[in-house]
C-alpha atoms as a PDB file:
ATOM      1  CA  UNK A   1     192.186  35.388 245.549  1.00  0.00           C
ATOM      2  CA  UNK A   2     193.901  35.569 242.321  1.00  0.00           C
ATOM      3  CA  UNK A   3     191.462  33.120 240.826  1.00  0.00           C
ATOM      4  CA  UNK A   4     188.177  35.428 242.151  1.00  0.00           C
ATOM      5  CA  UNK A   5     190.242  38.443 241.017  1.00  0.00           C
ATOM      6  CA  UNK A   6     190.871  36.952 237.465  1.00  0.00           C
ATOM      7  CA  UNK A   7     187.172  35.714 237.237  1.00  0.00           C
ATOM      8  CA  UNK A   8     186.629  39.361 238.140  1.00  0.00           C
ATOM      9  CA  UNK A   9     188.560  40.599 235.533  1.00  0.00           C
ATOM     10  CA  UNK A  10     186.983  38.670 233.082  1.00  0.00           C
ATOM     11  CA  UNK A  11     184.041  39.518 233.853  1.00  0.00           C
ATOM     12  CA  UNK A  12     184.715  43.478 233.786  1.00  0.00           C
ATOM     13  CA  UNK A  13     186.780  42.893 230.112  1.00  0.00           C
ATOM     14  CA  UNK A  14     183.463  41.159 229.052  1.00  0.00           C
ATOM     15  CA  UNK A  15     181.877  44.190 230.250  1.00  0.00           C
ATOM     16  CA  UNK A  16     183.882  46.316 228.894  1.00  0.00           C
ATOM     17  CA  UNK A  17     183.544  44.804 225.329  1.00  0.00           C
ATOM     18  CA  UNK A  18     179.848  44.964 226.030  1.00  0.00           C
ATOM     19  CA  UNK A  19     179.946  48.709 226.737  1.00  0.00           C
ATOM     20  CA  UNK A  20     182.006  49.113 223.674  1.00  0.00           C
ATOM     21  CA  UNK A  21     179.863  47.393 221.638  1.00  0.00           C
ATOM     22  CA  UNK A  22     176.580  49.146 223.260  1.00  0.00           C
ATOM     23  CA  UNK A  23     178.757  52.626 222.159  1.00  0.00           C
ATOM     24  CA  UNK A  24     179.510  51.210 218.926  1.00  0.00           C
ATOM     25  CA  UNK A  25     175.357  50.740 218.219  1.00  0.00           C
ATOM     26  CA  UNK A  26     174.914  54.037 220.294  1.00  0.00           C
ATOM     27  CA  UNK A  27     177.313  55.651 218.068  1.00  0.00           C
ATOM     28  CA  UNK A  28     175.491  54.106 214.658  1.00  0.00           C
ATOM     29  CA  UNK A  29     171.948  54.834 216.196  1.00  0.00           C
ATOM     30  CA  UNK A  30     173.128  58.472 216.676  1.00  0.00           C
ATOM     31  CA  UNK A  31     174.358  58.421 212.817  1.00  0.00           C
ATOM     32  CA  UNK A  32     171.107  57.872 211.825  1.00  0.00           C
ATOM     33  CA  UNK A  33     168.877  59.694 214.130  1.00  0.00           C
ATOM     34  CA  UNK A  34     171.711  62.512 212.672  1.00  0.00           C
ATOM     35  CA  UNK A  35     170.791  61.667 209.439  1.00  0.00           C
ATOM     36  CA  UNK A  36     167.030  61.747 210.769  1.00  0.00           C
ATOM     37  CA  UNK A  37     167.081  64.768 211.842  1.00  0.00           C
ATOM     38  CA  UNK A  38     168.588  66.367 209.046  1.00  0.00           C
ATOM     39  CA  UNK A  39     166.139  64.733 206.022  1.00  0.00           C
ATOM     40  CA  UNK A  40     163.453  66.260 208.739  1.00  0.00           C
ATOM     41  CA  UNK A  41     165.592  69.624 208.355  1.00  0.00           C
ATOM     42  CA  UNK A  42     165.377  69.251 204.762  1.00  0.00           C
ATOM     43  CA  UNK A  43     161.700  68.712 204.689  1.00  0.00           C
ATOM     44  CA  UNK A  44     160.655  71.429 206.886  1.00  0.00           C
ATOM     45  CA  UNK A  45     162.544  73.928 205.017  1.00  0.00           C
ATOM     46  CA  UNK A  46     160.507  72.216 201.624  1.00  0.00           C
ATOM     47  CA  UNK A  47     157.180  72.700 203.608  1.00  0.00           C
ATOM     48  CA  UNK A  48     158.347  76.568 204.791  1.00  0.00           C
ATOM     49  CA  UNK A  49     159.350  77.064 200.958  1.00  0.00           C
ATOM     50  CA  UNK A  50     155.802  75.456 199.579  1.00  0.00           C
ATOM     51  CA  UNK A  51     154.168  77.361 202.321  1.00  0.00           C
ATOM     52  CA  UNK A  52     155.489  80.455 201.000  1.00  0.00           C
ATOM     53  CA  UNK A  53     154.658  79.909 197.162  1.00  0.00           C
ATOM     54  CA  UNK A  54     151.322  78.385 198.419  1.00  0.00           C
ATOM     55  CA  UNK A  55     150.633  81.898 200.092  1.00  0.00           C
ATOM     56  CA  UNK A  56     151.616  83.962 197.151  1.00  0.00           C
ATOM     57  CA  UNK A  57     149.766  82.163 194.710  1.00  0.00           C
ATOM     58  CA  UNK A  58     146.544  82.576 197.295  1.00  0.00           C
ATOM     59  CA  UNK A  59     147.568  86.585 197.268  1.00  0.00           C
ATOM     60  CA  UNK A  60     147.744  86.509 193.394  1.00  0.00           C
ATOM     61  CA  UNK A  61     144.283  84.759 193.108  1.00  0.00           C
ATOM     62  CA  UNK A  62     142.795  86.893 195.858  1.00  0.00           C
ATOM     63  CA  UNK A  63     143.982  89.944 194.068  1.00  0.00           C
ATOM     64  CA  UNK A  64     142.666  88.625 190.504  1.00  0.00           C
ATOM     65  CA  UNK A  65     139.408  87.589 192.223  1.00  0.00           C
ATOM     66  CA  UNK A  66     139.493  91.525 193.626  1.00  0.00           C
ATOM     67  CA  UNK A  67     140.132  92.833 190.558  1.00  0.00           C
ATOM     68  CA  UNK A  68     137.647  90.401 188.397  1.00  0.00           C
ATOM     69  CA  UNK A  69     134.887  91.408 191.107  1.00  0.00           C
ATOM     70  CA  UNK A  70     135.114  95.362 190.835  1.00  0.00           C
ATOM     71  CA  UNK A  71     135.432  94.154 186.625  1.00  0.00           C
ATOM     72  CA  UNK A  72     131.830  92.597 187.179  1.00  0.00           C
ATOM     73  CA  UNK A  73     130.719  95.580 189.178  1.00  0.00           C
ATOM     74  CA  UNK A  74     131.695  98.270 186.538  1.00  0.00           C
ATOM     75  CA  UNK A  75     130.171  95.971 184.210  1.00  0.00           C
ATOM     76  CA  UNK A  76     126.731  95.972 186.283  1.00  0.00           C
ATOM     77  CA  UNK A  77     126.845  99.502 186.121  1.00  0.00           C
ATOM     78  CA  UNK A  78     127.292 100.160 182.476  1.00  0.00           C
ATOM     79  CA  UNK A  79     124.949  97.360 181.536  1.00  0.00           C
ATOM     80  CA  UNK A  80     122.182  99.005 183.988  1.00  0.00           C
ATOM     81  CA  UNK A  81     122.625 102.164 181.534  1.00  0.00           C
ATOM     82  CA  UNK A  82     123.138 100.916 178.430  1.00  0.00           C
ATOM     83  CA  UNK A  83     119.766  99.288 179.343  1.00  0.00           C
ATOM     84  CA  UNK A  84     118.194 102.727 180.430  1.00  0.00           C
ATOM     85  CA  UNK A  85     119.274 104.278 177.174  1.00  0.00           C
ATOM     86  CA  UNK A  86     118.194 101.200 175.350  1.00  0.00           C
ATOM     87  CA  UNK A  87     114.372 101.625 177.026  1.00  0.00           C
ATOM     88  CA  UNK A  88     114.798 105.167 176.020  1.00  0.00           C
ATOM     89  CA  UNK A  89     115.618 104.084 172.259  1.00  0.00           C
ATOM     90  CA  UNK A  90     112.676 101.397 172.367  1.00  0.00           C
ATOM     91  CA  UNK A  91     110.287 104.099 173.700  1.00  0.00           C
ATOM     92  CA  UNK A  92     111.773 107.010 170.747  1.00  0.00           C
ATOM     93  CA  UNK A  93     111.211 103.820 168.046  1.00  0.00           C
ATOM     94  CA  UNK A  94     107.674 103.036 169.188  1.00  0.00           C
ATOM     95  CA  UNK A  95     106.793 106.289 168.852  1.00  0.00           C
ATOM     96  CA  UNK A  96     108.342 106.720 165.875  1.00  0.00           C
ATOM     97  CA  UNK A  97     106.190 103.627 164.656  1.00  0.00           C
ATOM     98  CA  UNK A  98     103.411 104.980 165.503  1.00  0.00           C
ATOM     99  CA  UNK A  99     103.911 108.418 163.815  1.00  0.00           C
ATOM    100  CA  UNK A 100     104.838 106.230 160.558  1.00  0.00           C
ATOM    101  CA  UNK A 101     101.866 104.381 160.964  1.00  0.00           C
ATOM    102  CA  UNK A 102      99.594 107.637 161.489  1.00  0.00           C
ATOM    103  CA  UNK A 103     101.523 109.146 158.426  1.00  0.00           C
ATOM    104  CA  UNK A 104     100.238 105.939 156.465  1.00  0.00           C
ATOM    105  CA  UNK A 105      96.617 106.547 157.300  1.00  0.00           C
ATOM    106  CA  UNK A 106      96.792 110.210 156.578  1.00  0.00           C
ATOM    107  CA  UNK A 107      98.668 110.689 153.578  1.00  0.00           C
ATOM    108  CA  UNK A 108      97.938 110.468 150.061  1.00  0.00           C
ATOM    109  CA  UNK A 109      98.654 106.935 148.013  1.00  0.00           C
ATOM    110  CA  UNK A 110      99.649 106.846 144.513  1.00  0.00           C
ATOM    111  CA  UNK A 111      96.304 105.934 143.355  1.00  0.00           C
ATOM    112  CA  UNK A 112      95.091 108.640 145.085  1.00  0.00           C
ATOM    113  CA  UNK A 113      97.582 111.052 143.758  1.00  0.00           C
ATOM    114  CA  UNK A 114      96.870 109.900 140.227  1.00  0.00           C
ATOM    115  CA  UNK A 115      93.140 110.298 140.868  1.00  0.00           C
ATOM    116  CA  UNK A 116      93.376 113.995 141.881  1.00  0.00           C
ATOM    117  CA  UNK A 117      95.782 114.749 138.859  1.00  0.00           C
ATOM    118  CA  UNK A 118      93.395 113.393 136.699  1.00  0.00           C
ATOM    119  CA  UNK A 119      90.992 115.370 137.965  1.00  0.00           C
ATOM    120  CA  UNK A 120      93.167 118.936 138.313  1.00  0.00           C
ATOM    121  CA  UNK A 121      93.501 117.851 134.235  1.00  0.00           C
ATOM    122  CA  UNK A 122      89.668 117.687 134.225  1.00  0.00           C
ATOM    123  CA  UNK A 123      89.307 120.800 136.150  1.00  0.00           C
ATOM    124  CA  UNK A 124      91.715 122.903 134.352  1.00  0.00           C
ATOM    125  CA  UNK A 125      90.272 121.589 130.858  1.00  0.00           C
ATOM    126  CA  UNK A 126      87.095 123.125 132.011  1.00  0.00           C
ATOM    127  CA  UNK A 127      88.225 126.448 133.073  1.00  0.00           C
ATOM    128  CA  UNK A 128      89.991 126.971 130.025  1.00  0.00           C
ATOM    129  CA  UNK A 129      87.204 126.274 127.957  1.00  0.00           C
ATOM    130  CA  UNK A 130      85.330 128.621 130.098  1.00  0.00           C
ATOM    131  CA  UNK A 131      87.668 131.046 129.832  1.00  0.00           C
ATOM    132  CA  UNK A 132      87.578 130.913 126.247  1.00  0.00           C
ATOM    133  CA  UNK A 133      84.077 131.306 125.422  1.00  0.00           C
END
């Protein structure tokens, strides 16, 4: 009985360095699921802090994308009456034009101006000489 309890013994130290050796790699397989866990800490509080700079810099751009579209809009506007006052201009200049060109047709040149001197000089040459006589 000594012998079977020995054997037994044996046996259950051999277990028992077993089970200390399975807690040894338990111990080392909870180090690194530890250290695991806390590199996936790490990371999650990198994605939460690119998250947040990702969502400001979205704001920013949506707000400059705001604030270029009303830009574009007050732009419209002002270019939709700088071209009504420029149709109004074009419409004052072609009838200007054609007042220039009427006062062309109408009005005296130099020739003509130095044809109806020449002939006031005839004119009053005559009168005077009828006067006289």
């Amino acid at each position: 009985m000594e012998k079977t309890l020995n054997i037994i013994l044996n046996k259950l130290e051999s277990l028992d360095d077993k089970v200390i050796s399975m807690g040894k790699r338990l111990d080392t397989m909870d180090q690194k699921i530890s250290f695991m866990d806390n590199r996936l800490d790490t990371m999650d509080q990198k994605i939460s802090s690119m998250d947040k700079r990702l969502t400001a810099d979205l704001k920013r751009h949506e707000d400059l994308i705001q604030k270029l579209i009303h830009s574009v809009a007050v732009t419209n506007v002002k270019m939709t009456e700088m071209n009504e006052k420029l149709s109004v201009i074009e419409t004052k200049a072609d009838q200007a034009i054609k007042q220039i060109d009427d006062i062309r047709t109408s009005m005296a040149s130099n020739h003509d101006l130095a044809y109806y001197d020449q002939k006031i000089s005839e004119h009053s040459r005559q009168i005077y000489k009828l006067n006289n006589q």
